[in-house]
Protein backbone atom coordinates (compact mmCIF):
# COMPACT_ATOMS: atom_id res chain seq x y z
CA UNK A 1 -4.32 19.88 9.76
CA UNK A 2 -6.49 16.86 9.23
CA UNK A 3 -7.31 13.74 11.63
CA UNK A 4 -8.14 10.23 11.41
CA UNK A 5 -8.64 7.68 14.02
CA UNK A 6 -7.15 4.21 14.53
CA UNK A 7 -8.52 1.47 17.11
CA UNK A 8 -6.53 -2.17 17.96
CA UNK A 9 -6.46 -4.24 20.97
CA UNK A 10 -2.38 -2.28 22.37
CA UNK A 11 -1.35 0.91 21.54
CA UNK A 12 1.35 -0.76 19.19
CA UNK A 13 -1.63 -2.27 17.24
CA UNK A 14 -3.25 0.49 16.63
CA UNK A 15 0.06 2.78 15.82
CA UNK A 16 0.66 -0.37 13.18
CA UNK A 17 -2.31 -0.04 12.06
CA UNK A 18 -1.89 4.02 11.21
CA UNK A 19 1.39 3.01 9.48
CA UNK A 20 -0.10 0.44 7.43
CA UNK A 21 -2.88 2.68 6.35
CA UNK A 22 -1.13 5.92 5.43
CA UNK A 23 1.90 4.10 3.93
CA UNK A 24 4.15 6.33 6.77
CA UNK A 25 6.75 5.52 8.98
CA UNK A 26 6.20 5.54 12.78
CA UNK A 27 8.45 8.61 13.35
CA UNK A 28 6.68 10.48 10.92
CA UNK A 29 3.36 10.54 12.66
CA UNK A 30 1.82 12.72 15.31
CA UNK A 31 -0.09 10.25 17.69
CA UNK A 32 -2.87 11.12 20.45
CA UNK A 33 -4.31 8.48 22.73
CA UNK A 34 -7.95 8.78 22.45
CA UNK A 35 -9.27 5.74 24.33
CA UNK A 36 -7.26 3.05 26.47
CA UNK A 37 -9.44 0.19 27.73
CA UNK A 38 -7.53 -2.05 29.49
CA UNK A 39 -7.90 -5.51 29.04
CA UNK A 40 -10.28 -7.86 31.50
CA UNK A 41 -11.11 -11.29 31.81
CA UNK A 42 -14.09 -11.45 30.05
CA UNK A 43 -13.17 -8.83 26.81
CA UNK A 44 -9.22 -7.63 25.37
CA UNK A 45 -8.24 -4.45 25.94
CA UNK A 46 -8.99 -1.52 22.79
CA UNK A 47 -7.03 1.37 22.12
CA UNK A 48 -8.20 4.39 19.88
CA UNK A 49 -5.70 6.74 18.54
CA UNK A 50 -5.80 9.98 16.66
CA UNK A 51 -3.15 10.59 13.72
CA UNK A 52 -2.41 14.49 13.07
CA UNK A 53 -1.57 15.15 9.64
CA UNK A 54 -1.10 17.90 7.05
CA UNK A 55 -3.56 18.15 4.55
CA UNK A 56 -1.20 16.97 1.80
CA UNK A 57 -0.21 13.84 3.88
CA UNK A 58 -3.87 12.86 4.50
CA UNK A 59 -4.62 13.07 0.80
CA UNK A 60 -7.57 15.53 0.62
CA UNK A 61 -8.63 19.33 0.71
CA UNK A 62 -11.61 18.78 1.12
CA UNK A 63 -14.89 16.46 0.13
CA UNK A 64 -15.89 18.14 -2.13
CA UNK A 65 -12.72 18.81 -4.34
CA UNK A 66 -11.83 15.00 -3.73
CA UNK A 67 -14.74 13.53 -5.02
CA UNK A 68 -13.87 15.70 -8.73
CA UNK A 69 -10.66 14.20 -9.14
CA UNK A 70 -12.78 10.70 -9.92
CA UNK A 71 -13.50 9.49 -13.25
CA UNK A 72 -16.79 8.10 -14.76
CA UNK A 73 -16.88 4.49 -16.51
CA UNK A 74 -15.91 5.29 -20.09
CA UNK A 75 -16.73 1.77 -21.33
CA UNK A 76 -18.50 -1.96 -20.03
CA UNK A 77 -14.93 -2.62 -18.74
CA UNK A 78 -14.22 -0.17 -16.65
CA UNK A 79 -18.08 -0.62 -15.13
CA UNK A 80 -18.33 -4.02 -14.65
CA UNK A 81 -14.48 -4.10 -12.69
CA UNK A 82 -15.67 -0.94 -10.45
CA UNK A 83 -18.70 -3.52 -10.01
CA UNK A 84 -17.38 -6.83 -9.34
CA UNK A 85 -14.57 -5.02 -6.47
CA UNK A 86 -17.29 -3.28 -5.24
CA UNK A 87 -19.07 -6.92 -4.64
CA UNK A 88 -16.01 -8.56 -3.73
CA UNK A 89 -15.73 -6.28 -0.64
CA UNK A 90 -19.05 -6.16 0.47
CA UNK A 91 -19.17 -9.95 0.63
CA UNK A 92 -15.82 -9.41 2.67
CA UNK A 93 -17.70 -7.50 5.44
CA UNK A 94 -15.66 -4.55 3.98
CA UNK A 95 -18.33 -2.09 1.89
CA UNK A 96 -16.62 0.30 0.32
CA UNK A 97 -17.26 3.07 -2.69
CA UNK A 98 -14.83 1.96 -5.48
CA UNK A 99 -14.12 5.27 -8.19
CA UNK A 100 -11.92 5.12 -11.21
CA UNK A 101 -8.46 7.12 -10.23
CA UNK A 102 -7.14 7.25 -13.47
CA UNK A 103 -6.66 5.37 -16.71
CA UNK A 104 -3.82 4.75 -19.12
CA UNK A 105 -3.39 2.67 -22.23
CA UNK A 106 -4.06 -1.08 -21.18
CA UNK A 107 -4.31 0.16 -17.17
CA UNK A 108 -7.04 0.84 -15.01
CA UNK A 109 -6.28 2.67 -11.34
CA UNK A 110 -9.20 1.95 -8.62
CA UNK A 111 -9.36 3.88 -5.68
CA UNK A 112 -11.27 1.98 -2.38
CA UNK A 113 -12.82 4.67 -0.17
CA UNK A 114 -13.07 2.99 3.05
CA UNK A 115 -13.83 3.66 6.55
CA UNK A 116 -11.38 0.31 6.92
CA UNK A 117 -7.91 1.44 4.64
CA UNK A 118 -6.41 -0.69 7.03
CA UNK A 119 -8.12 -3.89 7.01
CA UNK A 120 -8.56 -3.25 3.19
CA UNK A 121 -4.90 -3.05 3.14
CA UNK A 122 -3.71 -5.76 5.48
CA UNK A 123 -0.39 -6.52 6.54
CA UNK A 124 2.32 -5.44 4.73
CA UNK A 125 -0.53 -4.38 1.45
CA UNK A 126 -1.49 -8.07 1.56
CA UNK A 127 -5.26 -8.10 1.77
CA UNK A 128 -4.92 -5.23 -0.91
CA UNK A 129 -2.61 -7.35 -3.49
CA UNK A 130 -4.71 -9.99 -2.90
CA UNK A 131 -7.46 -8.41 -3.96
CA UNK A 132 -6.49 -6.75 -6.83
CA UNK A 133 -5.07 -10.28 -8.05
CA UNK A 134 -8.49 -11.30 -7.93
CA UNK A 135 -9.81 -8.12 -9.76
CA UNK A 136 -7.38 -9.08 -12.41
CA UNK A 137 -8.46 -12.65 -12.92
CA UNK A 138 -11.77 -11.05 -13.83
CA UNK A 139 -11.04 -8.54 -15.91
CA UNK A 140 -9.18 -11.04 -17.75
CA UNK A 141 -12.37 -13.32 -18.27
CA UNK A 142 -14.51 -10.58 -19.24
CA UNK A 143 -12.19 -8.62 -21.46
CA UNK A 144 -12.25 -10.00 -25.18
CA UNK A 145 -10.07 -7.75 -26.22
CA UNK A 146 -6.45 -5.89 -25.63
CA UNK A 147 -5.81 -6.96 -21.53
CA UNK A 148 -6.55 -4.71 -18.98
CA UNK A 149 -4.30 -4.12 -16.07
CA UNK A 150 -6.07 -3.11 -12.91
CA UNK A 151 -4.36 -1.74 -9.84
CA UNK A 152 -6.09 -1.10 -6.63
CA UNK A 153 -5.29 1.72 -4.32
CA UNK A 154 -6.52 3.03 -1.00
CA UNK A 155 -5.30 5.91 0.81
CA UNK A 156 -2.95 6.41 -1.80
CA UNK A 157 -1.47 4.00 0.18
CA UNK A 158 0.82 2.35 -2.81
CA UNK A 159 2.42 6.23 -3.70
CA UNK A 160 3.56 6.04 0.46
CA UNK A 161 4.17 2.40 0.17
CA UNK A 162 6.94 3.36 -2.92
CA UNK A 163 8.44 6.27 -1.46
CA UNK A 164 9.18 4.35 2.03
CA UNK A 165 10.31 1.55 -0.06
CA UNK A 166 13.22 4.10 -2.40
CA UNK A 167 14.11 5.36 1.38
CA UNK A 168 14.71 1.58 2.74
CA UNK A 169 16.62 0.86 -0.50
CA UNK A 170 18.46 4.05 -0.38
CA UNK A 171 19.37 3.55 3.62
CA UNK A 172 20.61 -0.45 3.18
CA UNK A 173 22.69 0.55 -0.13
CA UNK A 174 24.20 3.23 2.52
CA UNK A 175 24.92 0.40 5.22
CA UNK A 176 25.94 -2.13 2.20
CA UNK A 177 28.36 0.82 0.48
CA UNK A 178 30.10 1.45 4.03
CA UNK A 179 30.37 -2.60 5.62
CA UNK A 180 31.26 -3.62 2.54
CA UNK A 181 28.51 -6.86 3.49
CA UNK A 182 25.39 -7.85 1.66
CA UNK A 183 21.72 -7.37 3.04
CA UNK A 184 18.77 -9.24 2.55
CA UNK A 185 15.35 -7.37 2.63
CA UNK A 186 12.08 -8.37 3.43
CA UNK A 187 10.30 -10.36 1.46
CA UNK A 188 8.59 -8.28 -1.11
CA UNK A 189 5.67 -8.74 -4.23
CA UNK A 190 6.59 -8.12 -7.22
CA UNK A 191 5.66 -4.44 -7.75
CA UNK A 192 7.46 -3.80 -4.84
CA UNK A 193 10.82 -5.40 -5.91
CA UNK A 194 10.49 -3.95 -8.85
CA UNK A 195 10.89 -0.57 -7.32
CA UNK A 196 13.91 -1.47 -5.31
CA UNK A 197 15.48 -3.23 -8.21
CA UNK A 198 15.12 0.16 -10.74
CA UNK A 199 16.33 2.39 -7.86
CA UNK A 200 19.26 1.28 -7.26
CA UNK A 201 19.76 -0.46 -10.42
CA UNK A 202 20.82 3.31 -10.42
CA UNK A 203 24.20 3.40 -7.97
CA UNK A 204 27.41 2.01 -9.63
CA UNK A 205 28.89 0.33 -6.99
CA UNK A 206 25.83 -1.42 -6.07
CA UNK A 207 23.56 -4.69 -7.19
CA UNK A 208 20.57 -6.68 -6.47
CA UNK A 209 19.24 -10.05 -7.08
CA UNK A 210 16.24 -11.18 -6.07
CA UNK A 211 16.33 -14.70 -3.85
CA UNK A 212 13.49 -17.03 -3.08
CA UNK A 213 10.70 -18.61 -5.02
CA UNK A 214 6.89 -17.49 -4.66
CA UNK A 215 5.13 -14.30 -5.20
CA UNK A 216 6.55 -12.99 -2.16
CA UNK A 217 10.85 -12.88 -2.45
CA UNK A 218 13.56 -10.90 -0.65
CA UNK A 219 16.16 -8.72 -2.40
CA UNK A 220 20.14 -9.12 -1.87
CA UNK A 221 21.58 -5.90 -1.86
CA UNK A 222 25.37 -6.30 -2.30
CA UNK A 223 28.40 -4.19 -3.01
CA UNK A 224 30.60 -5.10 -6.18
CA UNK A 225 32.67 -1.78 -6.40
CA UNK A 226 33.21 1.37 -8.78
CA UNK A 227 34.39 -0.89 -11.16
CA UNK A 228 31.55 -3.07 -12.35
């Protein structure tokens, strides 16, 4: 069973915090109150929680064994991008040890090893897709050649991020299949949509469109019948 420790200023903060960071949903969490500092004049209030989780759920069996499963730099590329996002979050108060996670043809996966997931994450994977827009702009200046995708990753936090995602989907087509009434989602990137989209692209009786403008847009899941 492994630990890890989350602070904010309420108890709700810090369980938010836990969520955002492992990708989990609050019922699937084990919480312990560590600290509880109540609030004064002079300073807020701080809360410390510990998060009990299997081994699988917290993503490691150990140091050791974690630290194989990187990959060296095979080229300037791949280098100079572990480089410029390890800059980018050291000038963001946020140092971190950045490690190639895998690679595929025209894709690069970064893993951020943080003693911050969740600030390196932000709200709803915010800070996180902002960054790794960034880390994209660069790799597009510095890349002559064939374009190189780079994703960022912490805490495998986009794997727990996808499979919460197919349950949402999965629950609201539910809801939609038995009211017979469209649902909008929350507003969602585009990697995220995606997911929703191919999922239950999927389920005859069931369709999505994507509304709104932005890089941020909500789904419409909606119920057209067995017929479509």
């Amino acid at each position: 069973m492994a630990e890890r420790e989350f602070e904010g200023r309420s108890e709700e903060e810090a369980i938010n915090n836990a969520i955002e960071a492992l990708g989990l949903e609050a019922d699937e969490i084990d919480v312990e109150i560590v600290e509880n500092q109540k609030s004064g004049f002079l300073k807020g209030g701080k809360v410390r929680i510990r998060v009990h989780l299997a081994d699988d759920a917290a993503g490691e069996d150990g140091d050791d064994d974690y630290a194989d499963e990187y990959l060296e730099p095979s080229n300037e590329i791949e280098s100079a991008m572990v480089e410029f996002v390890s800059t980018l979050l050291a000038k963001a108060n946020l140092p971190s040890d950045v490690r190639i996670d895998s690679r595929e043809e025209g894709r690069l996966i970064l893993e951020i090893l943080s003693d911050e997931p969740a600030i390196v994450i932000g709200k709803h994977g915010g800070t996180l897709e902002a960054l790794q827009v960034i880390a994209n702009i660069r790799a597009g200046r510095i890349n002559d050649g064939e374009p190189v995708r780079v994703v960022l990753d912490t805490e495998d936090y986009r794997y727990r991020r996808e499979q919460n995602l197919l349950r949402m989907a999965n629950r609201v087509a539910r809801d939609v299949r038995r009211s017979r009434r469209s649902q909008l989602l929350e507003p969602l990137n585009a990697f995220e949509r995606r997911i929703v989209h191919t999922a239950l692209g999927e389920e005859g009786d069931i369709t999505t469109e994507s509304e709104g403008d932005g890089l941020y847009k909500q789904i419409r899941v909606m119920y057209v019948g067995s017929d479509m």
